[in-house]
C-alpha atoms as a PDB file:
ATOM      1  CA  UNK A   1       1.762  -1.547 -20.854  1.00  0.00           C
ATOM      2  CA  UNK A   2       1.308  -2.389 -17.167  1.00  0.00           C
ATOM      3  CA  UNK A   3       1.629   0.332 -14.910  1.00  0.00           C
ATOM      4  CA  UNK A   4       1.195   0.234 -10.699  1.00  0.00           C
ATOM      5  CA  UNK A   5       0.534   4.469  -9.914  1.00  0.00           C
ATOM      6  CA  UNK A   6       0.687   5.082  -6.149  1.00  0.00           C
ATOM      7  CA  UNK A   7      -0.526   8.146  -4.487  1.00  0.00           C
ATOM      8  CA  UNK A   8      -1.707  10.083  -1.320  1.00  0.00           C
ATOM      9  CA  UNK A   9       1.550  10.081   0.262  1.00  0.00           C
ATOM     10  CA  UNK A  10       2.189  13.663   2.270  1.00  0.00           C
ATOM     11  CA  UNK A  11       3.345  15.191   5.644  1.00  0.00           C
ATOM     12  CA  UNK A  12       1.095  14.211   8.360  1.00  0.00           C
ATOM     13  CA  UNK A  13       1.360  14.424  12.290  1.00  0.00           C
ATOM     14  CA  UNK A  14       1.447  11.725  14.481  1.00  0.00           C
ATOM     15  CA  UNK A  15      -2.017  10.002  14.752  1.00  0.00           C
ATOM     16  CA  UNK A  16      -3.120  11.680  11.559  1.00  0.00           C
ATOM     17  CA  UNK A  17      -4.897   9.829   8.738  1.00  0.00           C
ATOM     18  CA  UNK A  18      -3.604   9.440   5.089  1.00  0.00           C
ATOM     19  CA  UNK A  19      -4.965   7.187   2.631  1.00  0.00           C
ATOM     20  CA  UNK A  20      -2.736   6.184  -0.349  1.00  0.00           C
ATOM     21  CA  UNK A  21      -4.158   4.865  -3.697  1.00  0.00           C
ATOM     22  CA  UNK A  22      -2.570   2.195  -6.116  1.00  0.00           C
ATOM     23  CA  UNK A  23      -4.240   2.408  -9.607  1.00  0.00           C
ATOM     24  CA  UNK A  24      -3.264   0.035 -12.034  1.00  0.00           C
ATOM     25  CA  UNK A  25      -3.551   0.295 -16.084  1.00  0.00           C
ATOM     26  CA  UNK A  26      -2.659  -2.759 -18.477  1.00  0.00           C
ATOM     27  CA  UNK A  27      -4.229  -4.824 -15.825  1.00  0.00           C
ATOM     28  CA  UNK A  28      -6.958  -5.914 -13.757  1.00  0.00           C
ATOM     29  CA  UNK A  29      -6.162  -5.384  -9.995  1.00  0.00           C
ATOM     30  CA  UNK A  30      -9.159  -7.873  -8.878  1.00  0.00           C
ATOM     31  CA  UNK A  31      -6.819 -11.265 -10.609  1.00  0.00           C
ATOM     32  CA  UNK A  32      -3.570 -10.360  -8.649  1.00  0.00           C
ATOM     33  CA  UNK A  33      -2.620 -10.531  -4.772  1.00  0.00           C
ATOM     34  CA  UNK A  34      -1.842  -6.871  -4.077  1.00  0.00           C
ATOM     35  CA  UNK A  35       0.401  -6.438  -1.369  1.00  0.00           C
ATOM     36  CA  UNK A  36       1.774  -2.874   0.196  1.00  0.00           C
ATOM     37  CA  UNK A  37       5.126  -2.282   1.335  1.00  0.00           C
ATOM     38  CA  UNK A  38       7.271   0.255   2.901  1.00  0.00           C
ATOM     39  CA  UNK A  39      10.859   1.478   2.713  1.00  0.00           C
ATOM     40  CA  UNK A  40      12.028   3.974   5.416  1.00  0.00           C
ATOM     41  CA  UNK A  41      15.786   5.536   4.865  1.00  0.00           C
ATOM     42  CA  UNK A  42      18.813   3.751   5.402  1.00  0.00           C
ATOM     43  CA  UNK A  43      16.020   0.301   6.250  1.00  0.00           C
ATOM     44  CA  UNK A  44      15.106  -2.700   4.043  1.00  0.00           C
ATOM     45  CA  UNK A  45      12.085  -3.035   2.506  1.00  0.00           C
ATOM     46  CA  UNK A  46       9.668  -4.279   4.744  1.00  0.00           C
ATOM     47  CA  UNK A  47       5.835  -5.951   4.348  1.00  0.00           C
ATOM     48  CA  UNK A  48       3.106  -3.764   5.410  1.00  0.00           C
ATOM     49  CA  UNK A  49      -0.507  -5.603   4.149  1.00  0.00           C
ATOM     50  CA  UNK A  50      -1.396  -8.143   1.733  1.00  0.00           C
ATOM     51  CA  UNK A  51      -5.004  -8.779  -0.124  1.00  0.00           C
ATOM     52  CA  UNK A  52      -5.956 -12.042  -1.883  1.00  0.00           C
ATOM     53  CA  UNK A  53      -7.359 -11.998  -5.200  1.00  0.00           C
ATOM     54  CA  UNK A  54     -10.728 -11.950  -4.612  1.00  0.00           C
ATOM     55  CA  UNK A  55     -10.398  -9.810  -1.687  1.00  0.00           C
ATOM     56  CA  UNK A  56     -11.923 -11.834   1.410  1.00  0.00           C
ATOM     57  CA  UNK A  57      -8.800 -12.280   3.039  1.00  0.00           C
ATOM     58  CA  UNK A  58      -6.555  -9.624   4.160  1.00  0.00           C
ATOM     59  CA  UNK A  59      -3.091  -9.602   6.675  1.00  0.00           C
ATOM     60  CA  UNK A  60      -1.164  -6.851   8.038  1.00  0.00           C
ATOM     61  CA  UNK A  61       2.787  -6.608   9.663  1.00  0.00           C
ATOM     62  CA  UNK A  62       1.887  -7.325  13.401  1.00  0.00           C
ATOM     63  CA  UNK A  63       3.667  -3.089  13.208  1.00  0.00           C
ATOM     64  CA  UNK A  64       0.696  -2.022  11.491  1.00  0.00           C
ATOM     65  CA  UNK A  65      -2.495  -4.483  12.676  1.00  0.00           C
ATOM     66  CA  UNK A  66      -4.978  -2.233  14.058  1.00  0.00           C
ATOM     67  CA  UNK A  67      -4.249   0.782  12.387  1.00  0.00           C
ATOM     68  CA  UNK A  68      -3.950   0.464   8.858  1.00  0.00           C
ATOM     69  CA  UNK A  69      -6.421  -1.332   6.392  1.00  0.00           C
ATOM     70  CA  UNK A  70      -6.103  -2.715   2.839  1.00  0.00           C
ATOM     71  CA  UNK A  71      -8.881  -2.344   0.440  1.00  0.00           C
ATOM     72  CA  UNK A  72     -10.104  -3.092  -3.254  1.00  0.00           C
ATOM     73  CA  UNK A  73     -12.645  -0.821  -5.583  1.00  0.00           C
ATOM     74  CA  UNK A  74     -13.021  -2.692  -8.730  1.00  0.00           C
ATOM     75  CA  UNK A  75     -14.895  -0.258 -10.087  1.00  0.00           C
ATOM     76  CA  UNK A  76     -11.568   2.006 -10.036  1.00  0.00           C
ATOM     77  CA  UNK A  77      -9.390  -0.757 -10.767  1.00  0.00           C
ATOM     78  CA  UNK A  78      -7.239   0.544  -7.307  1.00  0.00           C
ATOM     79  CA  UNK A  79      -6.546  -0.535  -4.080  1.00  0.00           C
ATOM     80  CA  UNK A  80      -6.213   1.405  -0.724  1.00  0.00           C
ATOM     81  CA  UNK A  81      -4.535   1.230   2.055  1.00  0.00           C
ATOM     82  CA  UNK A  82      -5.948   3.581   4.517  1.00  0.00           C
ATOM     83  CA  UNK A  83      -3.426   4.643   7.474  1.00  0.00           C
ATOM     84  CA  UNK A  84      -4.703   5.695  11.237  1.00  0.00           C
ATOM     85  CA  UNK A  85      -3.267   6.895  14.090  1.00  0.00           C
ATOM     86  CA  UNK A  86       0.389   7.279  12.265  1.00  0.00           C
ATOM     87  CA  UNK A  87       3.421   7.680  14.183  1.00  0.00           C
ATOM     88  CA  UNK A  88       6.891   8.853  13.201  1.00  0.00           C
ATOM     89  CA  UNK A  89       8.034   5.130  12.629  1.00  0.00           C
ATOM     90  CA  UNK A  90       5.820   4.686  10.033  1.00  0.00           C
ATOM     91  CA  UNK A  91       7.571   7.285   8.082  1.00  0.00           C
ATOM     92  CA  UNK A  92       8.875   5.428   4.595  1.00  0.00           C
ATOM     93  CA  UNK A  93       8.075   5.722   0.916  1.00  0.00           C
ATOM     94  CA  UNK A  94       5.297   3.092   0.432  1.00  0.00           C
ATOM     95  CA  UNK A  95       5.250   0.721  -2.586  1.00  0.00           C
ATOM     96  CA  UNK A  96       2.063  -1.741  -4.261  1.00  0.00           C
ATOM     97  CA  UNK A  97       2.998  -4.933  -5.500  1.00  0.00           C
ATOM     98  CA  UNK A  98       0.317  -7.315  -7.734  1.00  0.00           C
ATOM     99  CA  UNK A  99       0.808 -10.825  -8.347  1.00  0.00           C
ATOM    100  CA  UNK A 100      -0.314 -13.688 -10.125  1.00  0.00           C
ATOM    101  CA  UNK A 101       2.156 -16.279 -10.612  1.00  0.00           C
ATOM    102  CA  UNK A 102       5.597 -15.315 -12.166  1.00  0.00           C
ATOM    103  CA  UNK A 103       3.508 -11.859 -12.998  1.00  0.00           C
ATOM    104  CA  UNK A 104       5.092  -9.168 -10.753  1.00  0.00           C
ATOM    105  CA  UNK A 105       4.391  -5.857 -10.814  1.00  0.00           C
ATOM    106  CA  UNK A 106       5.661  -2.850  -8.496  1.00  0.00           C
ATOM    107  CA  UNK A 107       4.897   0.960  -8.426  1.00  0.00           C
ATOM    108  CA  UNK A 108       7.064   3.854  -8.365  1.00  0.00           C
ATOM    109  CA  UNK A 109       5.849   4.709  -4.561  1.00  0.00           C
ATOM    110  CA  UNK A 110       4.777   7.351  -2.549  1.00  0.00           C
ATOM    111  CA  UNK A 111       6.123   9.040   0.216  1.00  0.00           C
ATOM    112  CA  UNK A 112       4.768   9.421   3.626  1.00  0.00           C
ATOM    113  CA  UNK A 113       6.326  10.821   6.629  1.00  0.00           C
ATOM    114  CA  UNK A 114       4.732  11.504   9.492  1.00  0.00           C
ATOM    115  CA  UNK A 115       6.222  14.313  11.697  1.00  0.00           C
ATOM    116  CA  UNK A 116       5.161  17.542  13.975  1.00  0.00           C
END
């Protein structure tokens, strides 16, 4: 069974850090694009940062470029997307996607919101 697990979401203050995790079982993250969304309240869901499969190439929502980055460890079979100098807009519940083909898998998500 293939499952997408997202974590590290919490309640951080503007330009805090968080780093959220998407661990995958069933599959092996390193043969799919894994892309990261987000999903604030009452807002469609909205691209955030993509990786390719073999993970030299890497985009991010002009929103986000600077600030957040999208990584692989194989090893762990999980990706990261690691989140500087937050603000309150970037408060959503954040979501991992992998592809390959008509292969589509999401998460459940993980919530951040970023507030003093």
């Amino acid at each position: 069974q293939v499952q997408l697990v997202e974590s590290g979401g919490d309640l951080v203050q503007p330009g805090g850090s968080l780093r959220l995790s998407c661990a995958a079982s069933g599959l092996i993250l390193t043969s799919y694009a894994i892309n990261w969304y987000r999903q604030a309240p009452g807002k469609e869901r909205e691209w955030v940062a993509g990786i390719s499969r073999a993970g030299s190439g890497s985009s991010y929502a002009d929103s986000v470029k600077g600030r957040f980055t999208i990584s692989r460890d194989s090893a762990r079979n999980t990706v990261y997307l690691q989140l500087n100098s937050l603000k309150p807009a970037d408060t959503a519940v954040y979501y991992c996607r992998a592809v390959l083909g008509l292969q589509d898998y999401w998460g459940q998500g993980t919530q951040v919101t970023v507030s003093s």
